[in-house]
N, C-alpha and C. Protein backbone atom coordinates (compact mmCIF):
# COMPACT_ATOMS: atom_id res chain seq x y z
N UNK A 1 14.30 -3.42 16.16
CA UNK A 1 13.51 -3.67 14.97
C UNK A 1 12.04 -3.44 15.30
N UNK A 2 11.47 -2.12 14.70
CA UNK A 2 9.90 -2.41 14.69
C UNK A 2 9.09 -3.39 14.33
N UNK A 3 7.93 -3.69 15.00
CA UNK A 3 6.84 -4.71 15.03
C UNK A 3 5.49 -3.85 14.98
N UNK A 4 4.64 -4.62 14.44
CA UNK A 4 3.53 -3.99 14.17
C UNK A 4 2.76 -5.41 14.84
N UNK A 5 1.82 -5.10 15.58
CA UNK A 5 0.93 -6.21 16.29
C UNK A 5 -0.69 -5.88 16.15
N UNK A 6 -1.32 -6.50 15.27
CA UNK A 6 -2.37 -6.38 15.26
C UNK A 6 -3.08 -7.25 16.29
N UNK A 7 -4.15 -6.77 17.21
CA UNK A 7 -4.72 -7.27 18.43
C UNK A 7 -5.80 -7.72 17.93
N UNK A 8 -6.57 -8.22 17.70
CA UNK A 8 -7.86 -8.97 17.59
C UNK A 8 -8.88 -9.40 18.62
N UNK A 9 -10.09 -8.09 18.68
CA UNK A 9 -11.18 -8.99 20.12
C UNK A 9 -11.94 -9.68 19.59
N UNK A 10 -12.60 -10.27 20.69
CA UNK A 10 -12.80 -12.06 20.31
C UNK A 10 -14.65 -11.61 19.29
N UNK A 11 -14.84 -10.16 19.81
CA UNK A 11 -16.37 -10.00 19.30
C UNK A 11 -15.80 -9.54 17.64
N UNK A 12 -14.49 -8.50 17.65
CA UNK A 12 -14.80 -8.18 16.46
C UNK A 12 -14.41 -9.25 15.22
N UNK A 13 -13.22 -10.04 15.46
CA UNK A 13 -12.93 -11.58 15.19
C UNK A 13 -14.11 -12.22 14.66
N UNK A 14 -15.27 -12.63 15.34
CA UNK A 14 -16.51 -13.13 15.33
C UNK A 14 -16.90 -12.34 14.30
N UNK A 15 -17.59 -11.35 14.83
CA UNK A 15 -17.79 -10.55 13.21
C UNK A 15 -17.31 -10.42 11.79
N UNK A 16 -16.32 -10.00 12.10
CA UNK A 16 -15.51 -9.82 10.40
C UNK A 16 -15.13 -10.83 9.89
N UNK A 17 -14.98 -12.16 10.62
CA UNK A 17 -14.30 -13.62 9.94
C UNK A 17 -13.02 -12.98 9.93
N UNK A 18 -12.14 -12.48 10.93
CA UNK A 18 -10.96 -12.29 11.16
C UNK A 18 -10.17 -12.90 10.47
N UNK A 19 -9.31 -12.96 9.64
CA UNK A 19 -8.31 -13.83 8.96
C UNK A 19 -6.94 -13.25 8.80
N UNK A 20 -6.12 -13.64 8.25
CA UNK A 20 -4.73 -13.43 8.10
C UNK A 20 -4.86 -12.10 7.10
N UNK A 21 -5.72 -12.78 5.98
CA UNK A 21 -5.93 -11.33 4.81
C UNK A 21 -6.10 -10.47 5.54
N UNK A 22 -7.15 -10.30 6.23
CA UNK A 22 -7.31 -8.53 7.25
C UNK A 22 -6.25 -7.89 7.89
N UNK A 23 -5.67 -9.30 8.29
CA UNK A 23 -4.63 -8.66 9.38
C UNK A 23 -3.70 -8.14 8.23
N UNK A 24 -3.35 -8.51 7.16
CA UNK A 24 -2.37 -7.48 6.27
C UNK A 24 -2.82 -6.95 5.83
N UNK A 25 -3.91 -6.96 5.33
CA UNK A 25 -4.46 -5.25 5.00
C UNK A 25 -4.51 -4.35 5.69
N UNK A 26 -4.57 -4.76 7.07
CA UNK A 26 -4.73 -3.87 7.93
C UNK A 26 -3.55 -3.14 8.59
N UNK A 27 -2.28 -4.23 8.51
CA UNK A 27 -1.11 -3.76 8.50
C UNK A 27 -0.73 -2.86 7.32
N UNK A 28 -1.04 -3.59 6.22
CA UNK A 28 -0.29 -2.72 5.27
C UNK A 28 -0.98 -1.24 4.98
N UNK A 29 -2.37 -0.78 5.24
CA UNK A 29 -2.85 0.03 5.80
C UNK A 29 -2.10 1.42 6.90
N UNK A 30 -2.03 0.83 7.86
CA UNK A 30 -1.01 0.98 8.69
C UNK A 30 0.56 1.66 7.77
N UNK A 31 1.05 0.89 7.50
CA UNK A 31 2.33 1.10 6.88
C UNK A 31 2.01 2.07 5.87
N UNK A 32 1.09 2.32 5.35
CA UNK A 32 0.76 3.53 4.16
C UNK A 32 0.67 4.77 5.00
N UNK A 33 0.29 4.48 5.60
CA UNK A 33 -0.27 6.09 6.79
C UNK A 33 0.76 6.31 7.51
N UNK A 34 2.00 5.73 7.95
CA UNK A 34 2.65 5.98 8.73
C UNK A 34 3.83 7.01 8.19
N UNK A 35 4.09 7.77 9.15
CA UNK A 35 4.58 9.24 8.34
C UNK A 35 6.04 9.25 9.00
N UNK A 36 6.42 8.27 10.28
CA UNK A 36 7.98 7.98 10.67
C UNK A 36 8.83 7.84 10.13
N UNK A 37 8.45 7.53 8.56
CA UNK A 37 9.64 6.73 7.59
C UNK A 37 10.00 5.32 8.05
N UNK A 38 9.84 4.83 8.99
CA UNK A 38 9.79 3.50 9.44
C UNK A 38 9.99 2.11 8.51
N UNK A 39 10.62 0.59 8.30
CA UNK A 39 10.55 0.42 7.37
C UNK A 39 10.19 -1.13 8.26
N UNK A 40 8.97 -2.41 7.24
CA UNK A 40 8.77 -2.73 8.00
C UNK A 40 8.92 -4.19 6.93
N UNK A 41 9.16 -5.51 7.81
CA UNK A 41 8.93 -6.71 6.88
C UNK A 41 7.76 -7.15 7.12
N UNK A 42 7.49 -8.39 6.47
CA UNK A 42 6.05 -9.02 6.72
C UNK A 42 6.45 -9.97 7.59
N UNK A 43 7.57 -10.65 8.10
CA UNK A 43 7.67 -11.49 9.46
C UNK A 43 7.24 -10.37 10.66
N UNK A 44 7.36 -9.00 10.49
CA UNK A 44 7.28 -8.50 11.90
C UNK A 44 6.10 -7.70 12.00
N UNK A 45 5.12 -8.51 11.30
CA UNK A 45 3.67 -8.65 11.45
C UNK A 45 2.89 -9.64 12.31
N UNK A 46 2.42 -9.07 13.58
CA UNK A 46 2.00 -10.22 14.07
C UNK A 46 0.52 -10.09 14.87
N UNK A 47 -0.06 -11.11 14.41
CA UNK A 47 -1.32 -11.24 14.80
C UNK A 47 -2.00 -11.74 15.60
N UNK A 48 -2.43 -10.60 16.88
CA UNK A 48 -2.77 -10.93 18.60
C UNK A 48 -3.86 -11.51 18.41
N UNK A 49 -4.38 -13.01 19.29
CA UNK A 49 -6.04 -12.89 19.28
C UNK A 49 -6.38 -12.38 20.96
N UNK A 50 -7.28 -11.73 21.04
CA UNK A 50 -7.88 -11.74 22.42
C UNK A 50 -7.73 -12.98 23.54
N UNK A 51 -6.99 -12.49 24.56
CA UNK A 51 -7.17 -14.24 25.38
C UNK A 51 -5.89 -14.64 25.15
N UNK A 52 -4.65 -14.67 23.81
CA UNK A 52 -3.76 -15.74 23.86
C UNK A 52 -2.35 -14.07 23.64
N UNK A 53 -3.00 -12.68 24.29
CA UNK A 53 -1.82 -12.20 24.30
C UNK A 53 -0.24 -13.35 24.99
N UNK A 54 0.92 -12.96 24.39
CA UNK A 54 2.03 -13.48 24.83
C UNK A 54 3.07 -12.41 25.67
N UNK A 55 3.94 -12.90 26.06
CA UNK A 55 4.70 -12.22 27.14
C UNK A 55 5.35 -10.87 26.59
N UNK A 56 5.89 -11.14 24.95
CA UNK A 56 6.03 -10.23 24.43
C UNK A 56 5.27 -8.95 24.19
N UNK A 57 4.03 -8.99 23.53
CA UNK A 57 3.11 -8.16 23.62
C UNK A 57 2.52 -7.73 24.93
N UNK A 58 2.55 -8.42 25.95
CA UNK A 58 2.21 -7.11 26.66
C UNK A 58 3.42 -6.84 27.53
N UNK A 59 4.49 -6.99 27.17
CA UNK A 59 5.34 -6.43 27.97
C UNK A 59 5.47 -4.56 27.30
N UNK A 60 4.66 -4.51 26.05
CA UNK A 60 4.44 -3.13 25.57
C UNK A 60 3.64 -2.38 26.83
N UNK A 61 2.84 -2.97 27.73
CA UNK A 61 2.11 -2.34 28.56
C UNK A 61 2.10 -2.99 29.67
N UNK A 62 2.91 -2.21 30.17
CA UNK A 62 3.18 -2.12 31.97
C UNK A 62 2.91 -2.36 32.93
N UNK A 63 1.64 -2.04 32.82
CA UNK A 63 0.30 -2.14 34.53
C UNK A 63 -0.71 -3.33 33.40
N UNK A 64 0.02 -3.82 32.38
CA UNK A 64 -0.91 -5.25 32.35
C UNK A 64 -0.70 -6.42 33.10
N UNK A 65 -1.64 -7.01 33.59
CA UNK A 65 -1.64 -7.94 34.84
C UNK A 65 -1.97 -9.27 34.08
């Protein structure tokens, strides 16, 4: 099942007043542009902050320590 993970750094967070609204716009953004045919729910939207990645997310990347 695809996931869509929006990451959040702690400067741009600070800036924009990061909130849940962004993060689905920004997903659903995302989901407009995406040309895979892919099909996606709103539980498998999930929203990283800087600092509290989880085991899941970075097990997407490999040589993360």
């Amino acid at each position: 099942m695809d996931k869509i993970f929006v990451w959040v750094g702690n400067q741009f967070g600070e800036r924009m007043k990061m909130n849940d609204a962004h993060v689905d716009q920004l997903a659903e953004r995302f989901i407009q542009e995406d040309k895979s045919g892919r099909k996606f729910q709103p539980n498998q939207i999930i929203k990283i902050q800087q600092g509290n990645e989880d085991a899941t997310f970075k097990s997407y990347f490999p040589k993360w320590k």
